[in-house]
Protein backbone atom coordinates (compact mmCIF):
# COMPACT_ATOMS: atom_id res chain seq x y z
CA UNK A 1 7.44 7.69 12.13
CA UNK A 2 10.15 6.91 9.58
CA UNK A 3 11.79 3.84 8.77
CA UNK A 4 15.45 3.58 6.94
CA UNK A 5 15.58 0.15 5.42
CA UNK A 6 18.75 0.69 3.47
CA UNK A 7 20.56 3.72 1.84
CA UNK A 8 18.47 4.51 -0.67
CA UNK A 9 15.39 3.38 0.53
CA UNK A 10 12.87 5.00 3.36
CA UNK A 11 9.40 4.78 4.62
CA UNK A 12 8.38 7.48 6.19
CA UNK A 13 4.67 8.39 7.89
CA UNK A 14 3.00 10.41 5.41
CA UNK A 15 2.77 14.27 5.65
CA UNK A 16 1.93 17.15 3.65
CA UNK A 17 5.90 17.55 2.77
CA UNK A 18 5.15 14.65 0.70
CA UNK A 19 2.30 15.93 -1.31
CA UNK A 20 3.73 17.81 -4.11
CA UNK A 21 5.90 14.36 -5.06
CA UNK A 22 3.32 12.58 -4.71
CA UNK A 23 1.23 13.68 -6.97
CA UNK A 24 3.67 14.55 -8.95
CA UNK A 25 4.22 11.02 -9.36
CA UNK A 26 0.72 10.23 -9.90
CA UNK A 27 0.34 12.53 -12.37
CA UNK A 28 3.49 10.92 -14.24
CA UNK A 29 2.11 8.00 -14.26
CA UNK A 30 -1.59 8.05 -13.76
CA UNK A 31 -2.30 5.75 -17.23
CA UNK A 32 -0.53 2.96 -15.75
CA UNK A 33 -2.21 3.14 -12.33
CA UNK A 34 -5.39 3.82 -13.27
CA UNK A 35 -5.53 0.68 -14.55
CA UNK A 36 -5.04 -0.81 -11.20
CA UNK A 37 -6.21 1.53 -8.83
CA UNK A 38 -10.13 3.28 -8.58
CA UNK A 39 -9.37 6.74 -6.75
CA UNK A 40 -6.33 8.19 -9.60
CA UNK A 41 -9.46 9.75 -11.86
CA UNK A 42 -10.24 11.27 -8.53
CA UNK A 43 -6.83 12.62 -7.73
CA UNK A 44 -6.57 15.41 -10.42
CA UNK A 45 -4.69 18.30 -8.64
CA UNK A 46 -2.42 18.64 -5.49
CA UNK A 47 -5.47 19.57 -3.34
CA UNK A 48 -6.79 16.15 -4.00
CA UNK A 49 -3.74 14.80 -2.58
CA UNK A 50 -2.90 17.05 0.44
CA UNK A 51 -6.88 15.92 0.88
CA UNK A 52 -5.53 12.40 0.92
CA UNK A 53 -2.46 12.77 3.49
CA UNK A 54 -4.65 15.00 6.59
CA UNK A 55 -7.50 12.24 6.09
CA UNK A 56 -4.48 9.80 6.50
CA UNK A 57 -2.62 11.75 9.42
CA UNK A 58 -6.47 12.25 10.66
CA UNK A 59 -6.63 8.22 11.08
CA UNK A 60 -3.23 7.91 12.41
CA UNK A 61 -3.61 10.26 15.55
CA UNK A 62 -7.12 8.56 16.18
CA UNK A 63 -7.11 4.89 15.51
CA UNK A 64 -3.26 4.30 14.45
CA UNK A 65 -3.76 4.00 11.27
CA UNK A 66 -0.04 3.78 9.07
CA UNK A 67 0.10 5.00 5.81
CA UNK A 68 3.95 5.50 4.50
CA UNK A 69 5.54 7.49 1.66
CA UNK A 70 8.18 5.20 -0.07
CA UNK A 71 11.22 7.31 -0.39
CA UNK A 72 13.82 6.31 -2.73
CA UNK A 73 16.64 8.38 -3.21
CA UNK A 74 15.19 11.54 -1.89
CA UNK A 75 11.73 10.99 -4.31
CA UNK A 76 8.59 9.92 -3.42
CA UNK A 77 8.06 6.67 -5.79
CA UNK A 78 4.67 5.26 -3.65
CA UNK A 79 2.81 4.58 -0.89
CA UNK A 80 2.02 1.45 1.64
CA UNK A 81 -0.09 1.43 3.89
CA UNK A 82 -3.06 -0.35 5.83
CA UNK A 83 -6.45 0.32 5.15
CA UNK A 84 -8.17 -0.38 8.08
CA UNK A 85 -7.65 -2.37 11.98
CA UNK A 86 -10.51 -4.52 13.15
CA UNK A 87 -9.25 -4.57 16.44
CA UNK A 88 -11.75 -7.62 17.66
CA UNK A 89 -10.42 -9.71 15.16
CA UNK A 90 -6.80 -8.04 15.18
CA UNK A 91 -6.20 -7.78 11.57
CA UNK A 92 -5.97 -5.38 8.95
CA UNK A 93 -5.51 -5.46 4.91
CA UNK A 94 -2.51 -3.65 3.21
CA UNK A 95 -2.82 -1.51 -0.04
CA UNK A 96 0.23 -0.38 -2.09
CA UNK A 97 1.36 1.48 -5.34
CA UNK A 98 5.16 2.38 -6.88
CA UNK A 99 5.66 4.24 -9.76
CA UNK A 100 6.19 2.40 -12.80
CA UNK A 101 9.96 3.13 -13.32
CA UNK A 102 10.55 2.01 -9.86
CA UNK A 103 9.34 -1.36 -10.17
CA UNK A 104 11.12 -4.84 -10.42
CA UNK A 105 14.01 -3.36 -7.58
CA UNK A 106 12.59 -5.27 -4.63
CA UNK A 107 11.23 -1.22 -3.39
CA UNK A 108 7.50 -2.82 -2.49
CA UNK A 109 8.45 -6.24 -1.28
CA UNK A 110 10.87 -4.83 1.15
CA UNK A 111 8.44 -2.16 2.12
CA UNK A 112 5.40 -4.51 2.71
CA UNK A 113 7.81 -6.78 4.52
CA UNK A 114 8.88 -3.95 6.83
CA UNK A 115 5.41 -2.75 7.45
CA UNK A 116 4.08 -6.72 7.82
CA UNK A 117 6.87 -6.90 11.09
CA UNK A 118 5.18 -3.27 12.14
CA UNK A 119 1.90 -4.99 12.28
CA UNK A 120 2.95 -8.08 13.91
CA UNK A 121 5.21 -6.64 15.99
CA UNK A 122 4.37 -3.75 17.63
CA UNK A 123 0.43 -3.49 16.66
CA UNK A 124 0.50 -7.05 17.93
CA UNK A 125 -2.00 -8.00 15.17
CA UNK A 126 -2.49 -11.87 13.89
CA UNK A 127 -3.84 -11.47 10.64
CA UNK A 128 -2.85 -9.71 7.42
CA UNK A 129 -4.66 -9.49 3.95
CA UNK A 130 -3.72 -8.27 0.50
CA UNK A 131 -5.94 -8.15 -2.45
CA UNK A 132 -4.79 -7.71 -5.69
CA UNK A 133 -6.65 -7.78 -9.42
CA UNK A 134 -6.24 -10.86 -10.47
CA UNK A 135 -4.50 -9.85 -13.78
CA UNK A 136 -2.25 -7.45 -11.85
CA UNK A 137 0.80 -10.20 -11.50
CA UNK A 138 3.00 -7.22 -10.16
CA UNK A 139 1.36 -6.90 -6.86
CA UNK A 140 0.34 -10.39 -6.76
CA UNK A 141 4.06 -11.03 -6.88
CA UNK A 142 4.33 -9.03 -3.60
CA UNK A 143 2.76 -11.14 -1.23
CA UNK A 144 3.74 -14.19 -3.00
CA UNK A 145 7.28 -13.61 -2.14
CA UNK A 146 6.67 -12.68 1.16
CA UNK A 147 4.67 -16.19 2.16
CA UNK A 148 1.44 -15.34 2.04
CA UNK A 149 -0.97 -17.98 1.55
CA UNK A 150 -3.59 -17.82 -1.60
CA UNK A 151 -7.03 -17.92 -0.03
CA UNK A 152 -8.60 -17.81 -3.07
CA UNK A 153 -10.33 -15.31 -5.58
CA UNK A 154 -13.29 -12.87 -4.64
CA UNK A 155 -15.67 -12.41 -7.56
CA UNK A 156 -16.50 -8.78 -8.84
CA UNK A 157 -14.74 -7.73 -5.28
CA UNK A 158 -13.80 -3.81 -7.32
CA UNK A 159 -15.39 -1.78 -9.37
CA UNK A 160 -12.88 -0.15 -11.44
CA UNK A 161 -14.16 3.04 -13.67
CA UNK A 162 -16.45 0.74 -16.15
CA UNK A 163 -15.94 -2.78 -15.25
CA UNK A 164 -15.73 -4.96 -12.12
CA UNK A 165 -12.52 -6.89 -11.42
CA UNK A 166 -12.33 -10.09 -9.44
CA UNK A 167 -9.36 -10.23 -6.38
CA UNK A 168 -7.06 -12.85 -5.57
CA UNK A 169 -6.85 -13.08 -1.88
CA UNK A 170 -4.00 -13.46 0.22
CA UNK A 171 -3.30 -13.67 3.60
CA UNK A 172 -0.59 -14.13 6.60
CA UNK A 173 -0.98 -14.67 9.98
CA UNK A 174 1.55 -14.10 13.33
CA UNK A 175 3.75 -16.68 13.03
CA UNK A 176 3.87 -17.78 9.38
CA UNK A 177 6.44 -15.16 8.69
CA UNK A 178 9.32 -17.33 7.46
């Protein structure tokens, strides 16, 4: 699956193509997203990371399961993806990260937004969560712009290397999209 949302910018399903970029980019900037994100002590060499992409292709084939390489200009810069479907309750959470040079372009909004009409569209889902650290006004930016309603904050919701961090909460559902 690949999705061309402009000329420079492309999501495409994530493969093992993608690994050596992507943790590439990791690596580049693993102080800055480690201070957001609880697996990048855990990702430490490429193995780690073509680990990462067959469990994610592994999910895909089985339960449909998207997780996207954000391509910009030929480099992977990110992922975005969806952690889980709870098919009862048709709805699913999204989880994100861009490399720090890449930031403040519009690169995740318009990527969330693309995979948020995936989900409502074609998965035919009705609800859609992101969390974000509270202090992490970056990604809570994201669903901000995109209409997501603030449900609130979940206390101690991550554990992050030492210390636990509380959530804000945010959520859309079919037919809010504006």
């Amino acid at each position: 699956m690949e999705w061309q949302l402009d000329e420079r910018l492309t999501l495409q399903q994530l493969s093992d193509v993608h690994a050596e970029e992507m943790f590439a980019a990791i690596t580049q900037h693993r102080a800055y997203l480690r201070q957001w994100l609880p697996w990048v002590d855990g990702t430490v060499t490429i193995l780690d990371t073509q680990q990462y992409i067959a469990f994610t292709e592994k999910q895909f084939a089985v339960s449909g399961i998207v997780n996207m390489a954000i391509v910009y200009d030929g480099h992977v810069v990110g992922t975005v993806g969806i952690h889980d479907i709870n098919r009862e309750n048709r709805s699913t959470s999204i989880g994100y990260w861009l490399a720090e040079d890449f930031q403040h372009q519009g690169i995740m909004t318009r990527s969330v937004a693309r995979l948020v009409d995936y989900l409502f569209d074609t998965v035919k889902l009705h609800r859609i969560e992101i969390r974000a650290a509270v202090s992490n006004k970056g990604s809570r930016a994201i669903p901000e712009r995109l209409g997501f309603t603030n449900e609130g904050i979940a206390r101690d919701a991550e554990w992050l290397y030492d210390h636990f961090v509380d959530h804000a909460v945010y959520a859309l559902l079919e037919g809010e999209r504006s």
